[in-house]
PDB file of N, CA and C in Angstrom:
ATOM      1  N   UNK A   1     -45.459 -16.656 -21.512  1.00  0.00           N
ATOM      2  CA  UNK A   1     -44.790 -15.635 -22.294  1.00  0.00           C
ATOM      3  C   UNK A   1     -44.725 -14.315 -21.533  1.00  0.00           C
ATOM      4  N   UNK A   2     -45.793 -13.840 -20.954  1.00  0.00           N
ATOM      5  CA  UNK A   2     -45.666 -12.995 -20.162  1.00  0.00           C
ATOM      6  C   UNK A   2     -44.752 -12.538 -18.954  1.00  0.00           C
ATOM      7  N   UNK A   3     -44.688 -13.646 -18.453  1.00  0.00           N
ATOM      8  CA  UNK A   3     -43.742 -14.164 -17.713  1.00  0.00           C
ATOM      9  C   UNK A   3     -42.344 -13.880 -17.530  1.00  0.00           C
ATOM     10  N   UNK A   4     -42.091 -14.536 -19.064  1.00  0.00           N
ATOM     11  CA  UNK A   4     -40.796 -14.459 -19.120  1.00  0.00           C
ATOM     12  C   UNK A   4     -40.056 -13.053 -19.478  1.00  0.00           C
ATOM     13  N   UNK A   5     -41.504 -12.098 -20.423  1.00  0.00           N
ATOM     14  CA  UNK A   5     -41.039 -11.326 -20.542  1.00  0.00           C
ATOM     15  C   UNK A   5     -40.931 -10.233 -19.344  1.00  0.00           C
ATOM     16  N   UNK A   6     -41.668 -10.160 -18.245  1.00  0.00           N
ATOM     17  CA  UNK A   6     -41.493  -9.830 -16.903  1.00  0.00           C
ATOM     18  C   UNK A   6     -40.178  -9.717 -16.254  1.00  0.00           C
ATOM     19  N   UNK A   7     -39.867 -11.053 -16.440  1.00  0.00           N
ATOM     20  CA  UNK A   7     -38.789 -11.303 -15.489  1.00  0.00           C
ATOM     21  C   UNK A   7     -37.354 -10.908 -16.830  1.00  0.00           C
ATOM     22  N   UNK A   8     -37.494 -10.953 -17.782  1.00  0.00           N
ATOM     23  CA  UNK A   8     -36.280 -10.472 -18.715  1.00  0.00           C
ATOM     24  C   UNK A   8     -36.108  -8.592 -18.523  1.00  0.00           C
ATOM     25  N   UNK A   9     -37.292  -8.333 -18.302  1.00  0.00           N
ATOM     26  CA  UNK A   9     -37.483  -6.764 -18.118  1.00  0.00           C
ATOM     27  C   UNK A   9     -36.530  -6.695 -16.944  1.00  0.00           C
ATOM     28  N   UNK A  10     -36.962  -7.006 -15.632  1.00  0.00           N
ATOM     29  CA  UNK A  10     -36.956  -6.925 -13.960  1.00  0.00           C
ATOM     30  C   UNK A  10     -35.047  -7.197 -14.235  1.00  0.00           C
ATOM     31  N   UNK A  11     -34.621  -8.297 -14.772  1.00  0.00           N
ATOM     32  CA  UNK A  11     -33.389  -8.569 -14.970  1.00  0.00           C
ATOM     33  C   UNK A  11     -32.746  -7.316 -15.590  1.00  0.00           C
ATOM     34  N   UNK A  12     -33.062  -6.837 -16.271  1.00  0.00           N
ATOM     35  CA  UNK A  12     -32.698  -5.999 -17.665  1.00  0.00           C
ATOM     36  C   UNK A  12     -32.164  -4.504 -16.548  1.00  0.00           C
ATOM     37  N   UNK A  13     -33.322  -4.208 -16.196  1.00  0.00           N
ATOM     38  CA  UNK A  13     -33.407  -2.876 -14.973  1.00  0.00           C
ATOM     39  C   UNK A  13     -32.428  -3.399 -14.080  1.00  0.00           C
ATOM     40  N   UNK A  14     -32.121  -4.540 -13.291  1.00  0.00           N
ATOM     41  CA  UNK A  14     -31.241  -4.225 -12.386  1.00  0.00           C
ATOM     42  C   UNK A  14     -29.747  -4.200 -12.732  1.00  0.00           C
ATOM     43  N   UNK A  15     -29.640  -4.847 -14.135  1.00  0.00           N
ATOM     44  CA  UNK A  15     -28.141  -5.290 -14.503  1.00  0.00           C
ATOM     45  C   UNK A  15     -28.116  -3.379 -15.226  1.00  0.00           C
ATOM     46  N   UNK A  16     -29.098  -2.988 -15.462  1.00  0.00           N
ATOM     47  CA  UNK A  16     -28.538  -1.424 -15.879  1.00  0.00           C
ATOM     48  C   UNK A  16     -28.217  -0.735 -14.740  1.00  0.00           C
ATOM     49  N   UNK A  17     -29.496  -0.816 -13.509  1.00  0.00           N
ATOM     50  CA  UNK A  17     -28.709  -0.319 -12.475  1.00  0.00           C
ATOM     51  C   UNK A  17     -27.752  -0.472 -11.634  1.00  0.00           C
ATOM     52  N   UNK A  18     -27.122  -1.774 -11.759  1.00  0.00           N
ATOM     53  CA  UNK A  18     -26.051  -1.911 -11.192  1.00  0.00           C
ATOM     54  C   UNK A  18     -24.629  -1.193 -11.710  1.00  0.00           C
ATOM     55  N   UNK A  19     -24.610  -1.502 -13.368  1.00  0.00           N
ATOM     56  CA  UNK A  19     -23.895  -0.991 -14.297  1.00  0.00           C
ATOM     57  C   UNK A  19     -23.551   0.687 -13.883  1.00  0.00           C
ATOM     58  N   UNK A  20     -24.881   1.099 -13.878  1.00  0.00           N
ATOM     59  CA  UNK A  20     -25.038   2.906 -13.293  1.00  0.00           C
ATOM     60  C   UNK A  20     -23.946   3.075 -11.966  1.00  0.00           C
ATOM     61  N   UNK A  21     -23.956   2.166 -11.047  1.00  0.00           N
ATOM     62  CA  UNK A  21     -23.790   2.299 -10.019  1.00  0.00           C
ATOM     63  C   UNK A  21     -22.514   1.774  -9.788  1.00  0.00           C
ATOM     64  N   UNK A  22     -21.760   0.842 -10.938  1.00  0.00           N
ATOM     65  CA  UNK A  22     -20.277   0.620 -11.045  1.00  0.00           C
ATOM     66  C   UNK A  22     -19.757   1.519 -11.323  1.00  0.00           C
ATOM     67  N   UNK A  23     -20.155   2.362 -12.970  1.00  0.00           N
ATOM     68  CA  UNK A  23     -19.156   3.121 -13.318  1.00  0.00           C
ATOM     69  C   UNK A  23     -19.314   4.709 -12.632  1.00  0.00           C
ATOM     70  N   UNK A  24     -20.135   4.895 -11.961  1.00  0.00           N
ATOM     71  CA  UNK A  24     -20.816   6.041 -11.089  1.00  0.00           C
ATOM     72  C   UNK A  24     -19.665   6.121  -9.927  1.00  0.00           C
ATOM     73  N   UNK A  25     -19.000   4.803  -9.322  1.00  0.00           N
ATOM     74  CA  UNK A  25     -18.327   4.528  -8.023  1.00  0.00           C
ATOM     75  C   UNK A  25     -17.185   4.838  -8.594  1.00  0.00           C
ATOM     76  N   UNK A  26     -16.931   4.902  -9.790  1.00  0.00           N
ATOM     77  CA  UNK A  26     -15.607   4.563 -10.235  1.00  0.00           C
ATOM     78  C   UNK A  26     -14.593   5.875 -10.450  1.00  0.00           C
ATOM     79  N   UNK A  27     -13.691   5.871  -9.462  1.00  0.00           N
ATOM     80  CA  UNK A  27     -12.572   6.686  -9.234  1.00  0.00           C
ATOM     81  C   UNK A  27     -11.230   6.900  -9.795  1.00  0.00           C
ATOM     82  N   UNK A  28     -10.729   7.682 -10.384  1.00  0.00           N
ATOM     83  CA  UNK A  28      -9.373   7.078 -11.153  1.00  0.00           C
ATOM     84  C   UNK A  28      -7.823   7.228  -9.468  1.00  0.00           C
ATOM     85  N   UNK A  29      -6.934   6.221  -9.315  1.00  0.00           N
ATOM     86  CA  UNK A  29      -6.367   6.207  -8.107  1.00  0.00           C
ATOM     87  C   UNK A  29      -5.058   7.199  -8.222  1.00  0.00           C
ATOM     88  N   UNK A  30      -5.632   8.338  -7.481  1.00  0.00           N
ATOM     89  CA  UNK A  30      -4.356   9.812  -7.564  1.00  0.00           C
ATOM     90  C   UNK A  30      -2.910   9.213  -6.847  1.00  0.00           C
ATOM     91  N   UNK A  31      -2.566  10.034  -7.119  1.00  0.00           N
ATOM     92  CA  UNK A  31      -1.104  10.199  -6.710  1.00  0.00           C
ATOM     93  C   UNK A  31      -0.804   9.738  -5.121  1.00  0.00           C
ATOM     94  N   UNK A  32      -0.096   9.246  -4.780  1.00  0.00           N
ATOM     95  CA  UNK A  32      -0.264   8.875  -2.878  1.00  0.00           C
ATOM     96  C   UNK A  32       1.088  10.254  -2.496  1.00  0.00           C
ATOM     97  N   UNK A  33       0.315  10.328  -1.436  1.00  0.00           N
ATOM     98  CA  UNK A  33       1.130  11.525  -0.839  1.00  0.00           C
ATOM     99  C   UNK A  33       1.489  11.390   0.326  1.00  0.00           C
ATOM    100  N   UNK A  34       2.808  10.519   0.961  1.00  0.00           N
ATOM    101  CA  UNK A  34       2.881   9.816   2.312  1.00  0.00           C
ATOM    102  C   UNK A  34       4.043  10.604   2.987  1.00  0.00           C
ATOM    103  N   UNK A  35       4.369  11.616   1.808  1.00  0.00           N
ATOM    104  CA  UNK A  35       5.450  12.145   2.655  1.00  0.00           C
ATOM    105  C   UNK A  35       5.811  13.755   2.265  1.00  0.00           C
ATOM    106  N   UNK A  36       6.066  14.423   3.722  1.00  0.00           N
ATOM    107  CA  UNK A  36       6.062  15.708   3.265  1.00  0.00           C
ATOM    108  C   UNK A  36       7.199  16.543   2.401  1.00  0.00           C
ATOM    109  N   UNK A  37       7.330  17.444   2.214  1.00  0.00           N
ATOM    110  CA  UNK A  37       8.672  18.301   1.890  1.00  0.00           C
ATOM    111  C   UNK A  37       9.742  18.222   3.354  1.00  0.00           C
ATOM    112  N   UNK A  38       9.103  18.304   4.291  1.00  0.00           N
ATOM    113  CA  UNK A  38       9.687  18.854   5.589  1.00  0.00           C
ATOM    114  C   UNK A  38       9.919  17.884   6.246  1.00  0.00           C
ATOM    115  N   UNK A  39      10.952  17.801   7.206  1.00  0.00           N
ATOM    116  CA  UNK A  39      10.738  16.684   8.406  1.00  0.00           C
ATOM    117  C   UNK A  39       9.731  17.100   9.077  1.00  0.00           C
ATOM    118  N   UNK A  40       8.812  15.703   9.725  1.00  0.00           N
ATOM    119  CA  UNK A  40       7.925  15.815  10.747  1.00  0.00           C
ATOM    120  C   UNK A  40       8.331  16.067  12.181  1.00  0.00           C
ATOM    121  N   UNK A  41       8.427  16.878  13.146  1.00  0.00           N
ATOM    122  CA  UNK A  41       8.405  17.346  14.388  1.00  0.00           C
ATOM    123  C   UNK A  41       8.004  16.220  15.211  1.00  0.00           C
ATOM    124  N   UNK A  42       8.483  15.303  16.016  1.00  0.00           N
ATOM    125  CA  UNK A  42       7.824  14.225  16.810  1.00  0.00           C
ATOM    126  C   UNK A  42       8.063  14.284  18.465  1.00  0.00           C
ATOM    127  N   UNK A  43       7.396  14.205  19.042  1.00  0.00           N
ATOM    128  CA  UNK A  43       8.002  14.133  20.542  1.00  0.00           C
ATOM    129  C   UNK A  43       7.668  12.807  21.142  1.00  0.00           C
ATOM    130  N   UNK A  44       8.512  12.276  22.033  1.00  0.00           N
ATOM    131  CA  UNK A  44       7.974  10.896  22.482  1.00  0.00           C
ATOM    132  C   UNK A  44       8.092  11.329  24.224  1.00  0.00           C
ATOM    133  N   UNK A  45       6.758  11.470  24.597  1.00  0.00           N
ATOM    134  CA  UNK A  45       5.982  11.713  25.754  1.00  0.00           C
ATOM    135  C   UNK A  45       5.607  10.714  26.966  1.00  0.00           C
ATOM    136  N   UNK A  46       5.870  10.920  28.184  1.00  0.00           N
ATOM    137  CA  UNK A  46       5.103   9.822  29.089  1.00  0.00           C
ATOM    138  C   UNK A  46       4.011  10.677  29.741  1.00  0.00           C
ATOM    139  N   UNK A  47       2.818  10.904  28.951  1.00  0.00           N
ATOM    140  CA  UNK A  47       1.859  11.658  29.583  1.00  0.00           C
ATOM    141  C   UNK A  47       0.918  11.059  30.659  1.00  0.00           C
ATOM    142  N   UNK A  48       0.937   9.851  31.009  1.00  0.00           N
ATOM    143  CA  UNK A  48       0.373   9.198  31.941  1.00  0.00           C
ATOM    144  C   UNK A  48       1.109   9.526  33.429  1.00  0.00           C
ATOM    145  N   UNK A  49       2.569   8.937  33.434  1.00  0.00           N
ATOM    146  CA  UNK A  49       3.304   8.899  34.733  1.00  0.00           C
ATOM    147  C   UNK A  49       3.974   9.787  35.148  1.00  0.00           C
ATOM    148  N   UNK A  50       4.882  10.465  34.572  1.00  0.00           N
ATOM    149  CA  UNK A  50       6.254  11.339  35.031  1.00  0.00           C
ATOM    150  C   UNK A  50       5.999  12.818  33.847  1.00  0.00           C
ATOM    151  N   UNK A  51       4.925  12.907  32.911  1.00  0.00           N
ATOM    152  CA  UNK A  51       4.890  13.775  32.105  1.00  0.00           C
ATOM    153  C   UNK A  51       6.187  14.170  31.419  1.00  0.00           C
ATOM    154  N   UNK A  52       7.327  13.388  31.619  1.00  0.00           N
ATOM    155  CA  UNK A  52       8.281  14.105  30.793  1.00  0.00           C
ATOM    156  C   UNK A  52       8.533  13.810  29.585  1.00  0.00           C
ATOM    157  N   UNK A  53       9.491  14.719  28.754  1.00  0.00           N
ATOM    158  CA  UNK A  53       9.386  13.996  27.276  1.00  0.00           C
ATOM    159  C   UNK A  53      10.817  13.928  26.937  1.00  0.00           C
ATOM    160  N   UNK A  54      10.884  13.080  25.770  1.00  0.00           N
ATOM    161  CA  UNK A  54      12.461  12.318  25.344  1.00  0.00           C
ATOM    162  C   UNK A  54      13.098  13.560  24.858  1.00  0.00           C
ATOM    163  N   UNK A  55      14.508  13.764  25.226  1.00  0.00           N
ATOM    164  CA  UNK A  55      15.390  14.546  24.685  1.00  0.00           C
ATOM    165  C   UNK A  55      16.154  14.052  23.732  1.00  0.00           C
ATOM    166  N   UNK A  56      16.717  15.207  23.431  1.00  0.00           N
ATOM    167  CA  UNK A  56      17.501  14.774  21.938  1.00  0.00           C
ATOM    168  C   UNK A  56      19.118  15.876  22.168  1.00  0.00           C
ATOM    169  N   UNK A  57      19.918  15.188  22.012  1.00  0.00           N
ATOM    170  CA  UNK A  57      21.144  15.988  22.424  1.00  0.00           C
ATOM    171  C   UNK A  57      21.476  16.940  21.353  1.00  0.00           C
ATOM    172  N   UNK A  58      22.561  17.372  21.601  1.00  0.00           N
ATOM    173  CA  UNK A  58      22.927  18.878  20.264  1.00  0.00           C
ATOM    174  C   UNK A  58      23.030  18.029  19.238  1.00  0.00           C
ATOM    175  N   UNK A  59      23.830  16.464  19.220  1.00  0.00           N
ATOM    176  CA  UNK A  59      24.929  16.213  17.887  1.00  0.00           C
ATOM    177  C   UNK A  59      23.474  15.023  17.615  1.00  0.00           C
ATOM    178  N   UNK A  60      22.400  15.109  18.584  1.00  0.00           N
ATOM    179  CA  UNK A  60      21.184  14.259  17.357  1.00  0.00           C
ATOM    180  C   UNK A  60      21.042  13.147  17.892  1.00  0.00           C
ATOM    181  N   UNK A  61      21.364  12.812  19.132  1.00  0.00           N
ATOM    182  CA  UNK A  61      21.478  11.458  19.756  1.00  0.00           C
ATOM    183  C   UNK A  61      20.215  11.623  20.635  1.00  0.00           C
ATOM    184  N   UNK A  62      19.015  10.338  20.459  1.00  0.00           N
ATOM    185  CA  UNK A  62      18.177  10.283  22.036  1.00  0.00           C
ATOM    186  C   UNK A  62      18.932   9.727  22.972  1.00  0.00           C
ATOM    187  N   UNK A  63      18.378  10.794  24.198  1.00  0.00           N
ATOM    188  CA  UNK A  63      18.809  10.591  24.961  1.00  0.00           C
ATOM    189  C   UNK A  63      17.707   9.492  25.787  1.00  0.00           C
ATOM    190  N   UNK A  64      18.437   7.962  26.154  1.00  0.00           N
ATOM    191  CA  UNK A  64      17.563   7.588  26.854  1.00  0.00           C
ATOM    192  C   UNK A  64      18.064   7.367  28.730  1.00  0.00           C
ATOM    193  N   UNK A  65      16.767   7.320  29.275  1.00  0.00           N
ATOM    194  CA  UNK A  65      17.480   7.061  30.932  1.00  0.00           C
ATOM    195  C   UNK A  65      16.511   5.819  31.503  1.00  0.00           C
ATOM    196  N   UNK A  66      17.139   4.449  31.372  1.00  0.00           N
ATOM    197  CA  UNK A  66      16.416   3.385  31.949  1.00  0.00           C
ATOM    198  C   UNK A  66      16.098   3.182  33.438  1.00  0.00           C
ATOM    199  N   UNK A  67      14.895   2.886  33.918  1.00  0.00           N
ATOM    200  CA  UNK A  67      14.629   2.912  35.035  1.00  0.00           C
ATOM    201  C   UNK A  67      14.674   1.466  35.065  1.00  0.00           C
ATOM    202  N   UNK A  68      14.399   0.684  36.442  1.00  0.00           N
ATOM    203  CA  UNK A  68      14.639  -0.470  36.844  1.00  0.00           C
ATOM    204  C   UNK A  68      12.976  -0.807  38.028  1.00  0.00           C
TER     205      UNK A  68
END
């Protein structure tokens, strides 16, 4: 009897503390925010070899130049 009541206690304590420790974690999920008001500014860089970076013409076109 003792026993059992031991181990009903020991049970009792961890299923409360777990309980504590669910609704304790528990976050409500905000708003996602993946995008700004503004366009993002990007440059596409070869900072390893030639350091130069991609142009972009007046009317919005990349400019690319293939090497061989």
């Amino acid at each position: 009897m003792t026993v059992d009541l031991y181990t009903k206690g020991v049970l009792t304590v961890i299923a409360l503390s777990l309980a504590l420790i669910a609704v304790r974690g528990f976050t409500p999920i905000g708003p996602a925010l993946a995008q700004t008001a503004e366009p993002v500014n990007v440059r596409l860089c070869d900072e390893f070899f030639t350091r130069r970076c991609a142009e972009v013409s007046a009317n919005g076109h990349l400019m690319v130049e293939l090497a061989r």
